[in-house]
ModelCIF file with pLDDT and N, C-alpha, C, O atoms, coordinates in Angstrom:
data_MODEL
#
_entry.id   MODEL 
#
_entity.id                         1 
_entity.type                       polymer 
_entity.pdbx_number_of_molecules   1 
#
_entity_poly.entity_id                      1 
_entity_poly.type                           'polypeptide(L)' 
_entity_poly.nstd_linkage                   no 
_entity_poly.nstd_monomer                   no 
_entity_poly.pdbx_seq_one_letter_code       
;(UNK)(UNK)(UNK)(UNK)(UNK)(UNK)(UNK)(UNK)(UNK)(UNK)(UNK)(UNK)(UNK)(UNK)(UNK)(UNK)
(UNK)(UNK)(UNK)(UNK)(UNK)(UNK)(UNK)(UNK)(UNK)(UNK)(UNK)(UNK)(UNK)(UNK)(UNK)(UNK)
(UNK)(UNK)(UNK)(UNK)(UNK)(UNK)(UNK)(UNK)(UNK)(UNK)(UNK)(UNK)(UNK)
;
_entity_poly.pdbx_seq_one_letter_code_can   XXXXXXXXXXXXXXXXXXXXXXXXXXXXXXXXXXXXXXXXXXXXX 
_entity_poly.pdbx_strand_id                 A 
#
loop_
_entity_poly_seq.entity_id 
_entity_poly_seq.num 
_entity_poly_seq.mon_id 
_entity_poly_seq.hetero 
1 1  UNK n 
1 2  UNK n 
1 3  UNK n 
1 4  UNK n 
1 5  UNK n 
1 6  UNK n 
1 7  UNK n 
1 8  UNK n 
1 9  UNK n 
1 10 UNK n 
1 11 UNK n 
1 12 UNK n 
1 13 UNK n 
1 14 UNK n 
1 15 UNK n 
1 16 UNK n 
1 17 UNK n 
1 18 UNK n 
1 19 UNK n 
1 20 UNK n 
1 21 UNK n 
1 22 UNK n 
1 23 UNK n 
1 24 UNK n 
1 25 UNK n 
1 26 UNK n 
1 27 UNK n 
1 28 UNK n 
1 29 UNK n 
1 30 UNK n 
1 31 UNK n 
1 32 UNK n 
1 33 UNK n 
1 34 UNK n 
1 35 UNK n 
1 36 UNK n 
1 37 UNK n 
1 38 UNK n 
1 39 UNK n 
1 40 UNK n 
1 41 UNK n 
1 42 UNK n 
1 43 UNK n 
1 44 UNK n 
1 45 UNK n 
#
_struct_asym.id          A 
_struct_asym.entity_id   1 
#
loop_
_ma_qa_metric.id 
_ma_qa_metric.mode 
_ma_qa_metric.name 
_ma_qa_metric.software_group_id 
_ma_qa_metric.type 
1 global pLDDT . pLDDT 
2 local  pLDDT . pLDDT 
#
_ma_qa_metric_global.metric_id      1 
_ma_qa_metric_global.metric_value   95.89 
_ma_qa_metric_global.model_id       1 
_ma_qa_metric_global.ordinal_id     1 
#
loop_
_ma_qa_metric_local.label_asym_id 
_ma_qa_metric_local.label_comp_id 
_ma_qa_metric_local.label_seq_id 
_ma_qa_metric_local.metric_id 
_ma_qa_metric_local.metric_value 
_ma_qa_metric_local.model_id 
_ma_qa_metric_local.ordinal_id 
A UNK 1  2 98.00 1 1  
A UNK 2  2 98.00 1 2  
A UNK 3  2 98.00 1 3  
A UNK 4  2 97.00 1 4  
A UNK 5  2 97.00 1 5  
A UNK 6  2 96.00 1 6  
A UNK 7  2 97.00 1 7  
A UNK 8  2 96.00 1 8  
A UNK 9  2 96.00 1 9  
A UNK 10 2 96.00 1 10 
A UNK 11 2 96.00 1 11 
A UNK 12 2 97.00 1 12 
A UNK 13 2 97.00 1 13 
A UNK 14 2 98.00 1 14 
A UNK 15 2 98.00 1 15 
A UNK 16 2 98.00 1 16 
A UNK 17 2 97.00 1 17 
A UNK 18 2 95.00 1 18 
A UNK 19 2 94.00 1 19 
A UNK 20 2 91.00 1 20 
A UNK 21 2 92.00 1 21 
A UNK 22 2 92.00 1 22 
A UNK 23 2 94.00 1 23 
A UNK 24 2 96.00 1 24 
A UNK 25 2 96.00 1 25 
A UNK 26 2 96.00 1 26 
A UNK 27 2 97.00 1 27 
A UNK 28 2 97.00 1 28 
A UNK 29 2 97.00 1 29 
A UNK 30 2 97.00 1 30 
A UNK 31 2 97.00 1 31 
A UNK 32 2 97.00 1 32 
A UNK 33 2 97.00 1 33 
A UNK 34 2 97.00 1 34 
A UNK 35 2 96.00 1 35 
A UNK 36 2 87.00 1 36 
A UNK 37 2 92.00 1 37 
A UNK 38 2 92.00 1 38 
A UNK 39 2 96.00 1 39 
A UNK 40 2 96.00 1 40 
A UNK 41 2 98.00 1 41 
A UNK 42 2 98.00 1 42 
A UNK 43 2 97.00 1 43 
A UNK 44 2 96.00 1 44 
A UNK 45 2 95.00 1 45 
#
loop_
_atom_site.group_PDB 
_atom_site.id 
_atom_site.type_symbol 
_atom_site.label_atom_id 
_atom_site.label_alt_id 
_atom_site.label_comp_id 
_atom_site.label_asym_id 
_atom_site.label_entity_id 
_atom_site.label_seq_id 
_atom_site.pdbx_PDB_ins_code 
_atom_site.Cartn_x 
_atom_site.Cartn_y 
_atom_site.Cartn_z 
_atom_site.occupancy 
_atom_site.B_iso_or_equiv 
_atom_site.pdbx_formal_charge 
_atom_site.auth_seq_id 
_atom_site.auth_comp_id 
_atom_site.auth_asym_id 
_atom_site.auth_atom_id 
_atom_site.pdbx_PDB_model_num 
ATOM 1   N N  . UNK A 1 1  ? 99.244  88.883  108.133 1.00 98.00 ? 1  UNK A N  1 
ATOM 2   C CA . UNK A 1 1  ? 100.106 90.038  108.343 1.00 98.00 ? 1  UNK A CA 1 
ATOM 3   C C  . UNK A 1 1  ? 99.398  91.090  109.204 1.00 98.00 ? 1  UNK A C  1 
ATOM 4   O O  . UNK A 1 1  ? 99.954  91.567  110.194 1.00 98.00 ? 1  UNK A O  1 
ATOM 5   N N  . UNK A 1 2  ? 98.169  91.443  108.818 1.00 98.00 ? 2  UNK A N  1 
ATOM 6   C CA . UNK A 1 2  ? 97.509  92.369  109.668 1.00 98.00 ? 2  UNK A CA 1 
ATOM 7   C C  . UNK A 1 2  ? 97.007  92.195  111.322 1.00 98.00 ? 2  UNK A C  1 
ATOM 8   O O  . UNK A 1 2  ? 96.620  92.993  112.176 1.00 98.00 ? 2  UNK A O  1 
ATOM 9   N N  . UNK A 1 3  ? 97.226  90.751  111.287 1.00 98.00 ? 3  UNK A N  1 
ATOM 10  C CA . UNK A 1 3  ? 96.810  90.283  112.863 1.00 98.00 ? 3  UNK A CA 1 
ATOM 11  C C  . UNK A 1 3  ? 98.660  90.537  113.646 1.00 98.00 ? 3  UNK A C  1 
ATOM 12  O O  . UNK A 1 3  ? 98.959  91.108  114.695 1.00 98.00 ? 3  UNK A O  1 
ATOM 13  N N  . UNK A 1 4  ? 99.430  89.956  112.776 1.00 97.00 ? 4  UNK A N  1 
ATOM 14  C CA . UNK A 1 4  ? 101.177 90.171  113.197 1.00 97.00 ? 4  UNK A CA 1 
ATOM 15  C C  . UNK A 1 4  ? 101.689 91.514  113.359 1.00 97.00 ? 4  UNK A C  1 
ATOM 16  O O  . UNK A 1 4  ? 102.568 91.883  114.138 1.00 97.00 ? 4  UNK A O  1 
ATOM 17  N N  . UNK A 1 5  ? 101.015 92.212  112.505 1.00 97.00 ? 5  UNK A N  1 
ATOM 18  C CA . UNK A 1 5  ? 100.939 93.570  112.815 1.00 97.00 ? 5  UNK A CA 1 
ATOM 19  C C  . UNK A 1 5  ? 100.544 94.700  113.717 1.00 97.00 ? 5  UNK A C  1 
ATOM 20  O O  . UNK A 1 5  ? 101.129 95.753  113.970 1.00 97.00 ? 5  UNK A O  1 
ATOM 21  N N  . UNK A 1 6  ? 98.862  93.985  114.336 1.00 96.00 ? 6  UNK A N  1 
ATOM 22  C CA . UNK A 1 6  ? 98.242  94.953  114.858 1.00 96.00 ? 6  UNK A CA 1 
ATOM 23  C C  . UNK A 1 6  ? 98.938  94.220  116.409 1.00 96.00 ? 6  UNK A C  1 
ATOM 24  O O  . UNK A 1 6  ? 98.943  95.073  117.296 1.00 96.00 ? 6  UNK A O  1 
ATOM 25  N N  . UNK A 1 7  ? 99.341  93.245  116.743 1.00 97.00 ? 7  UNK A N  1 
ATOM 26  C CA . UNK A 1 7  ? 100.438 92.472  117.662 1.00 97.00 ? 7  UNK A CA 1 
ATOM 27  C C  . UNK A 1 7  ? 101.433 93.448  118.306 1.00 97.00 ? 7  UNK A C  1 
ATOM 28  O O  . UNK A 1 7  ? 101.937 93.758  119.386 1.00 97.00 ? 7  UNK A O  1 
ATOM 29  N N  . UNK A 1 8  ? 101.414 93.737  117.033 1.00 96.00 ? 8  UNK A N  1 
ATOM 30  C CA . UNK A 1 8  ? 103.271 94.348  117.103 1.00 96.00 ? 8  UNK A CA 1 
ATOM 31  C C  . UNK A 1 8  ? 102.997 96.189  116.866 1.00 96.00 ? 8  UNK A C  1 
ATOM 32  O O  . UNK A 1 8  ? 103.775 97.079  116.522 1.00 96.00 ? 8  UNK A O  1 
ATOM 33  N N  . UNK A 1 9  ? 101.408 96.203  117.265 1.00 96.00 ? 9  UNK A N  1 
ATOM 34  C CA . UNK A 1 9  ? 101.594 97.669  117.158 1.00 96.00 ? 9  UNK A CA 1 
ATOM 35  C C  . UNK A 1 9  ? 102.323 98.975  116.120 1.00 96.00 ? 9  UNK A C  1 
ATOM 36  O O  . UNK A 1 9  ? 102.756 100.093 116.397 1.00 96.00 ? 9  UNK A O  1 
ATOM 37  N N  . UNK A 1 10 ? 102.189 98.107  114.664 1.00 96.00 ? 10 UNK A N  1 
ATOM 38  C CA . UNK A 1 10 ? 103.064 98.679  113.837 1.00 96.00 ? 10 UNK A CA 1 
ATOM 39  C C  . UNK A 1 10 ? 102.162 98.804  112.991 1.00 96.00 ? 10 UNK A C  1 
ATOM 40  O O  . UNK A 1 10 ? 101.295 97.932  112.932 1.00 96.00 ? 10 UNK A O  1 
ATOM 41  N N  . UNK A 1 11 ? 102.117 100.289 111.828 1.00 96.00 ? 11 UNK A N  1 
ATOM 42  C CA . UNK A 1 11 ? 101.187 100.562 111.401 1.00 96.00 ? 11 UNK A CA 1 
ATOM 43  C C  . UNK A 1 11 ? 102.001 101.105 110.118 1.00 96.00 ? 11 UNK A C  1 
ATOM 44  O O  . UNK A 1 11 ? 102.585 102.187 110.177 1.00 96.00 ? 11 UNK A O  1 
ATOM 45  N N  . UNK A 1 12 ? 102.013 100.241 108.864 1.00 97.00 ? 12 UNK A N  1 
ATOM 46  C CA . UNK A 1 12 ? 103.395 100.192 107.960 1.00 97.00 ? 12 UNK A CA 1 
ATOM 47  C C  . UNK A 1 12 ? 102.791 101.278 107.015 1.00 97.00 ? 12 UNK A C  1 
ATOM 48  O O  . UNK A 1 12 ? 101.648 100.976 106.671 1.00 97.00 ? 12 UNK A O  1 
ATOM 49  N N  . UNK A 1 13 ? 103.197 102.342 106.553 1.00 97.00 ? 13 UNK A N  1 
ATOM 50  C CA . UNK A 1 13 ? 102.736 103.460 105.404 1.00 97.00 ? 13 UNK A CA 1 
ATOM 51  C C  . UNK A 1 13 ? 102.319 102.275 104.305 1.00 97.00 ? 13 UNK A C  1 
ATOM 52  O O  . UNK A 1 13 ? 101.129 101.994 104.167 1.00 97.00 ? 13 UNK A O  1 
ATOM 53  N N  . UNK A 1 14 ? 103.193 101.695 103.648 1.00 98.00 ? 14 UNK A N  1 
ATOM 54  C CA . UNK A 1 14 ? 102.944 100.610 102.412 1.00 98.00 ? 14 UNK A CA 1 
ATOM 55  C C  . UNK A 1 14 ? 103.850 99.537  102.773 1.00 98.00 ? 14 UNK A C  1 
ATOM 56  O O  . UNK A 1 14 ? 104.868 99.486  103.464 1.00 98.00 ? 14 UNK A O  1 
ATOM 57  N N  . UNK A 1 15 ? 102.899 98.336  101.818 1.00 98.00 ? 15 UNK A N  1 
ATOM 58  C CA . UNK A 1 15 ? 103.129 97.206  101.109 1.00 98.00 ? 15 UNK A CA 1 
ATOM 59  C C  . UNK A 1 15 ? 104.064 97.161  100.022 1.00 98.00 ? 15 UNK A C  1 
ATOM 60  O O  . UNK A 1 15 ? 103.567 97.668  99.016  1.00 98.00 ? 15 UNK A O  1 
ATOM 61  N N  . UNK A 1 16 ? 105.114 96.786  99.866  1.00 98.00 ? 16 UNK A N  1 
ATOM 62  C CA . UNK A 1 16 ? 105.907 96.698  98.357  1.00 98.00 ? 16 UNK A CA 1 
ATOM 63  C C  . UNK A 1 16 ? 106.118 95.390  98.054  1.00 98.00 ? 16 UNK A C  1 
ATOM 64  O O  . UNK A 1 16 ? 106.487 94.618  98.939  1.00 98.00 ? 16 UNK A O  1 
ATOM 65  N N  . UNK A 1 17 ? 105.888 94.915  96.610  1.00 97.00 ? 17 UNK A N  1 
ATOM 66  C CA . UNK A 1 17 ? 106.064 93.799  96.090  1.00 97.00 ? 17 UNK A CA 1 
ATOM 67  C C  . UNK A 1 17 ? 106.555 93.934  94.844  1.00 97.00 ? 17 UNK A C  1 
ATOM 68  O O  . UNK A 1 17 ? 106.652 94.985  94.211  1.00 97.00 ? 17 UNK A O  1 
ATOM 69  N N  . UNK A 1 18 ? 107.000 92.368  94.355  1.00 95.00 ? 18 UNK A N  1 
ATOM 70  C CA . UNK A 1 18 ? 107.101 92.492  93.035  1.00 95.00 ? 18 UNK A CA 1 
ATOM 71  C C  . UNK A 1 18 ? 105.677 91.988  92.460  1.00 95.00 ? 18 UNK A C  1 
ATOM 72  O O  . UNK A 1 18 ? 104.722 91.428  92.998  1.00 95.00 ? 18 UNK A O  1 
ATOM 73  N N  . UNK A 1 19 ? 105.930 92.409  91.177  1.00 94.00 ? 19 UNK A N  1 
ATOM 74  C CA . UNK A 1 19 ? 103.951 91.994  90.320  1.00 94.00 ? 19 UNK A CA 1 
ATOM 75  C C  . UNK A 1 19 ? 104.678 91.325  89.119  1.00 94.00 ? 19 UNK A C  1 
ATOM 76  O O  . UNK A 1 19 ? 105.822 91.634  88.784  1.00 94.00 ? 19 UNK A O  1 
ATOM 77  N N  . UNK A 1 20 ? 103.986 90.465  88.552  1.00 91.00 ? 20 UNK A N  1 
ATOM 78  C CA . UNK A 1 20 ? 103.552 89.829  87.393  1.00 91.00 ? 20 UNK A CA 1 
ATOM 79  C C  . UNK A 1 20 ? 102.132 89.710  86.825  1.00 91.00 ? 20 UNK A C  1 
ATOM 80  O O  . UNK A 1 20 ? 101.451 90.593  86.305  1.00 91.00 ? 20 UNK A O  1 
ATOM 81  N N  . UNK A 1 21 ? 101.887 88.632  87.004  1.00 92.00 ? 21 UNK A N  1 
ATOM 82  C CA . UNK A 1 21 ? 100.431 88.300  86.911  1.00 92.00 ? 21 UNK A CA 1 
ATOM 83  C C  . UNK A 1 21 ? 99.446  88.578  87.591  1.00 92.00 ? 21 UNK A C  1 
ATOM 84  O O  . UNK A 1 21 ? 98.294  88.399  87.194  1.00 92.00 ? 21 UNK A O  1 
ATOM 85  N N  . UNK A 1 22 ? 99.882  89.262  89.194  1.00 92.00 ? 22 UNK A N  1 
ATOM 86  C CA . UNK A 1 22 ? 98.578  90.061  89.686  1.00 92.00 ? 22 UNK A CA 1 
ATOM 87  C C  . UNK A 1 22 ? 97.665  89.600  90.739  1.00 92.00 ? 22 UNK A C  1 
ATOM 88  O O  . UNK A 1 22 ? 96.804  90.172  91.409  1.00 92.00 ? 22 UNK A O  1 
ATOM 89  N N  . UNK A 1 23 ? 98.220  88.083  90.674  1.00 94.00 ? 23 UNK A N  1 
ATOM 90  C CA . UNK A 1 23 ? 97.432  87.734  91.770  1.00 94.00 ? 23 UNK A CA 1 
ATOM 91  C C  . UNK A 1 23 ? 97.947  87.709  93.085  1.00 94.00 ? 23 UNK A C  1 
ATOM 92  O O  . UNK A 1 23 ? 97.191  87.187  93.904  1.00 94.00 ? 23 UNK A O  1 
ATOM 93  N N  . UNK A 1 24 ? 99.628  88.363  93.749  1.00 96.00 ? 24 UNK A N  1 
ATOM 94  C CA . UNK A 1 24 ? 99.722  89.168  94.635  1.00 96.00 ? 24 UNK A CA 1 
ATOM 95  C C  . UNK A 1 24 ? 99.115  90.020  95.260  1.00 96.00 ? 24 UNK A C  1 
ATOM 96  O O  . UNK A 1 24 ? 98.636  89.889  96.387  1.00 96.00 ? 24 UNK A O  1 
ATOM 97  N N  . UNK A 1 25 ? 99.077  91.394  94.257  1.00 96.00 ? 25 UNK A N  1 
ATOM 98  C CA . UNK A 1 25 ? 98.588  92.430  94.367  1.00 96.00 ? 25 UNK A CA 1 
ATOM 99  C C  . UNK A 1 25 ? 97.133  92.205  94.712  1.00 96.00 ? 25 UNK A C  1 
ATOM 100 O O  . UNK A 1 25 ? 96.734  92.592  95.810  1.00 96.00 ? 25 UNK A O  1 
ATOM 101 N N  . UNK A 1 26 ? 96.440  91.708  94.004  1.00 96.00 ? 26 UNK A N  1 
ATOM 102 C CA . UNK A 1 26 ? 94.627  91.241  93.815  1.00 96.00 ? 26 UNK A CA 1 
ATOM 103 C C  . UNK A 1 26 ? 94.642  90.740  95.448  1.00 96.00 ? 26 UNK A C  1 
ATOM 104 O O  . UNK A 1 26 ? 94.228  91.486  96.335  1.00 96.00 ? 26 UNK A O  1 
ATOM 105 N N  . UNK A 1 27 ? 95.176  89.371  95.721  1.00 97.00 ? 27 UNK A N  1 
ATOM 106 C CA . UNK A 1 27 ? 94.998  89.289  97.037  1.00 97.00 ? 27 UNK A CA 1 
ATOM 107 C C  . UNK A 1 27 ? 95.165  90.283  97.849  1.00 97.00 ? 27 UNK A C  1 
ATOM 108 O O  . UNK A 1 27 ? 94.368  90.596  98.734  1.00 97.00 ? 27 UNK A O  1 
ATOM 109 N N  . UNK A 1 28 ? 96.198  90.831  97.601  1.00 97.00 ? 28 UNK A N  1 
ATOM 110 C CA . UNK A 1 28 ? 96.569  92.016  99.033  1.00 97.00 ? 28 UNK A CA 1 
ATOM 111 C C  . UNK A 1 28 ? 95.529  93.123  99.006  1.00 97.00 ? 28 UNK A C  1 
ATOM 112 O O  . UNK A 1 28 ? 95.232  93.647  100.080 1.00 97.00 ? 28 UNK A O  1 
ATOM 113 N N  . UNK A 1 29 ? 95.105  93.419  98.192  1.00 97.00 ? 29 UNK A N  1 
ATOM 114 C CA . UNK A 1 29 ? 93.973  94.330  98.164  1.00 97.00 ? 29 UNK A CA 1 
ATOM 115 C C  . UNK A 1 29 ? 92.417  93.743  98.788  1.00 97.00 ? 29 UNK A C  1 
ATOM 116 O O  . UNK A 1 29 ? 91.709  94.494  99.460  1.00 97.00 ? 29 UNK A O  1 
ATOM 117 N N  . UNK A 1 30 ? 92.011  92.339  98.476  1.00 97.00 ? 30 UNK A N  1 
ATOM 118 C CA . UNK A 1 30 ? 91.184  92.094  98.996  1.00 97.00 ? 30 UNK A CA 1 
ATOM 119 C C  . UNK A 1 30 ? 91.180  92.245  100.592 1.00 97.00 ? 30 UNK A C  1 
ATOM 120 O O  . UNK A 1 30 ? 90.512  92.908  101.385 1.00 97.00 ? 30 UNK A O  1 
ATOM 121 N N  . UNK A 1 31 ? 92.304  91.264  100.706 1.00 97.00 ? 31 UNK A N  1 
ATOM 122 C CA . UNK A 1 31 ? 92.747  91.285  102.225 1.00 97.00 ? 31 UNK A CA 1 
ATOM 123 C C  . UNK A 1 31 ? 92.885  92.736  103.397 1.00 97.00 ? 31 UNK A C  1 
ATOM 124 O O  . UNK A 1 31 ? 92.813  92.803  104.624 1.00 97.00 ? 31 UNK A O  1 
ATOM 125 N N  . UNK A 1 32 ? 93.090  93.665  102.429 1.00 97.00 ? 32 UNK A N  1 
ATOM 126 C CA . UNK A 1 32 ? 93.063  95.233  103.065 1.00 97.00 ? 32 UNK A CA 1 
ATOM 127 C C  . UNK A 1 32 ? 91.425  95.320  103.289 1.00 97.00 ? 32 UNK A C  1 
ATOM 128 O O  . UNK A 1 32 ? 91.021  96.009  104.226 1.00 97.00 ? 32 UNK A O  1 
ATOM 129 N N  . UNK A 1 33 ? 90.642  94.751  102.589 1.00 97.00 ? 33 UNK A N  1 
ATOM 130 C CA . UNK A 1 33 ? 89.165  95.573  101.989 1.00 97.00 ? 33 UNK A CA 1 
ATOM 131 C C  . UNK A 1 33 ? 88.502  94.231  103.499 1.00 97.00 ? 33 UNK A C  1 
ATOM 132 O O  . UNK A 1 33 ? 87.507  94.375  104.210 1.00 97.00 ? 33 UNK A O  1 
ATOM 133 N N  . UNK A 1 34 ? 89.205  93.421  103.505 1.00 97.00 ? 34 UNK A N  1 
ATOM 134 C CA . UNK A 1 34 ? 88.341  92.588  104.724 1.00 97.00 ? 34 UNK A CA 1 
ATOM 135 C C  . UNK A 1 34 ? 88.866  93.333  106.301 1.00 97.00 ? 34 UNK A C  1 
ATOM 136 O O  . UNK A 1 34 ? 88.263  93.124  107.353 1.00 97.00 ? 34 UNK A O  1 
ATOM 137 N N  . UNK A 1 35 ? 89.772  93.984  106.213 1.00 96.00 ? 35 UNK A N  1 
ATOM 138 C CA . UNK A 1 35 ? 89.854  94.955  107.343 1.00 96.00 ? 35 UNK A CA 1 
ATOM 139 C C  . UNK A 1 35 ? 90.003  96.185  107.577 1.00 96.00 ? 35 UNK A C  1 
ATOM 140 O O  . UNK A 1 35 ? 89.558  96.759  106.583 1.00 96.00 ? 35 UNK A O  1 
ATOM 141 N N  . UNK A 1 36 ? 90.501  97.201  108.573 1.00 87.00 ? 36 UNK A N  1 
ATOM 142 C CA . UNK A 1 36 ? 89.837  98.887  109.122 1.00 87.00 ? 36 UNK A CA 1 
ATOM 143 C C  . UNK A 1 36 ? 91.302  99.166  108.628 1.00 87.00 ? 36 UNK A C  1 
ATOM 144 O O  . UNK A 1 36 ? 91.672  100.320 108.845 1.00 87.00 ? 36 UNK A O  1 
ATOM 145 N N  . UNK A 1 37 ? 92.323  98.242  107.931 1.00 92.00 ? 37 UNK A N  1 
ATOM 146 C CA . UNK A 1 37 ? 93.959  98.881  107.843 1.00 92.00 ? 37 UNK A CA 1 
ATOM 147 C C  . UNK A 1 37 ? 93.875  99.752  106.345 1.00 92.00 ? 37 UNK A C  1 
ATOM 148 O O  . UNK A 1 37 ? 93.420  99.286  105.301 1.00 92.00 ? 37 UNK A O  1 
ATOM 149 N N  . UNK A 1 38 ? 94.403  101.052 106.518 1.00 92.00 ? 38 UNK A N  1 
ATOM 150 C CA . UNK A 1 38 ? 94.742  101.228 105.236 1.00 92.00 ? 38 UNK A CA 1 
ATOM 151 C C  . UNK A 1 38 ? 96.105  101.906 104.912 1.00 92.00 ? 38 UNK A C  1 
ATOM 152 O O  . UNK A 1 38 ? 96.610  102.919 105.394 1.00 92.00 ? 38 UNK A O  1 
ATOM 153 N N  . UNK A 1 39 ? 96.609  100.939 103.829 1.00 96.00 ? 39 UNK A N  1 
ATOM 154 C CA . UNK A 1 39 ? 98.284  100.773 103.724 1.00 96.00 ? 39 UNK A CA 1 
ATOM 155 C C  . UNK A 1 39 ? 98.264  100.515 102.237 1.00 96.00 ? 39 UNK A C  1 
ATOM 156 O O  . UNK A 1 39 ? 97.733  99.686  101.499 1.00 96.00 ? 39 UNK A O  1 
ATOM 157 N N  . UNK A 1 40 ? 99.190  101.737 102.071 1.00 96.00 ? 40 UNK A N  1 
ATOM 158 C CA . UNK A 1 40 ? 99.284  101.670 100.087 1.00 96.00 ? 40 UNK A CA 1 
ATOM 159 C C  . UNK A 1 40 ? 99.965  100.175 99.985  1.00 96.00 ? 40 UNK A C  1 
ATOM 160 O O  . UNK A 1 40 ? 100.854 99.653  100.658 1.00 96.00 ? 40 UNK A O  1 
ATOM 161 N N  . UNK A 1 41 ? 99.212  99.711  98.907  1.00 98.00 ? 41 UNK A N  1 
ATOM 162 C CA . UNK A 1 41 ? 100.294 98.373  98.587  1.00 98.00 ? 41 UNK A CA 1 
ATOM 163 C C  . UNK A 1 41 ? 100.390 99.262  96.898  1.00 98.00 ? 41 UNK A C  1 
ATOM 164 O O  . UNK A 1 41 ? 99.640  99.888  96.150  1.00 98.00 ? 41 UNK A O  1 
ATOM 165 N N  . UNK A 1 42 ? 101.761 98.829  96.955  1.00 98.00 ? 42 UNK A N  1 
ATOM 166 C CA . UNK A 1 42 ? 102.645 99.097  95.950  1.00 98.00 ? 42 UNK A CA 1 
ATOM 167 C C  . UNK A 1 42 ? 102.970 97.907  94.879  1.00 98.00 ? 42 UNK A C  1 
ATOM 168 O O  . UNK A 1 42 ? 103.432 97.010  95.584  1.00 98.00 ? 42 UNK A O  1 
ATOM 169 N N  . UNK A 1 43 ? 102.962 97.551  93.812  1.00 97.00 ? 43 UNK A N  1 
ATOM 170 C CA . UNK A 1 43 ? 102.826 96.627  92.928  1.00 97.00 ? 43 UNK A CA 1 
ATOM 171 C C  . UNK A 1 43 ? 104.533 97.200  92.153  1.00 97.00 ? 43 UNK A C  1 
ATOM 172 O O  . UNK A 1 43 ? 104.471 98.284  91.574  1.00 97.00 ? 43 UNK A O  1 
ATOM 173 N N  . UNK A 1 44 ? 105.602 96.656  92.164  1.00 96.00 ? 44 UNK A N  1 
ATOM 174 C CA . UNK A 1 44 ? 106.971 96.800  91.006  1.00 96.00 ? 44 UNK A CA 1 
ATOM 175 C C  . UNK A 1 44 ? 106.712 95.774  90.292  1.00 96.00 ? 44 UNK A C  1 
ATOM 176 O O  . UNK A 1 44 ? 106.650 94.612  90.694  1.00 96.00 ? 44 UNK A O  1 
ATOM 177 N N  . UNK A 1 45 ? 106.457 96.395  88.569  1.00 95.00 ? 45 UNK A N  1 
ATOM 178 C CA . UNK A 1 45 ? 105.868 95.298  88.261  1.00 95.00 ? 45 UNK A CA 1 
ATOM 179 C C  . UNK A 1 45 ? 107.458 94.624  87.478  1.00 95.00 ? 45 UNK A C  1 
ATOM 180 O O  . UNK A 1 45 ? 107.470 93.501  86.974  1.00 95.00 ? 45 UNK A O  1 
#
């Protein structure tokens, strides 16, 4: 997403998902922390 993104010159305020178990959210956070983007991800659980 962040490579489709920085593509497309779009720089999204937040992430929204649905949550359960967390390992959405968990990924998407790592995945922020391996690059310079910072974008609230939002967890509905």
């Amino acid at each position: 997403l962040h490579e489709q993104l920085s593509d497309l010159a779009l720089d999204p305020e937040a992430i929204v998902h649905a949550s359960t178990s967390g390992g959405t959210h968990a990924g998407l956070l790592v995945g922020r922390a391996l690059t310079d983007r910072r974008v609230r991800i939002i967890g509905i659980d």
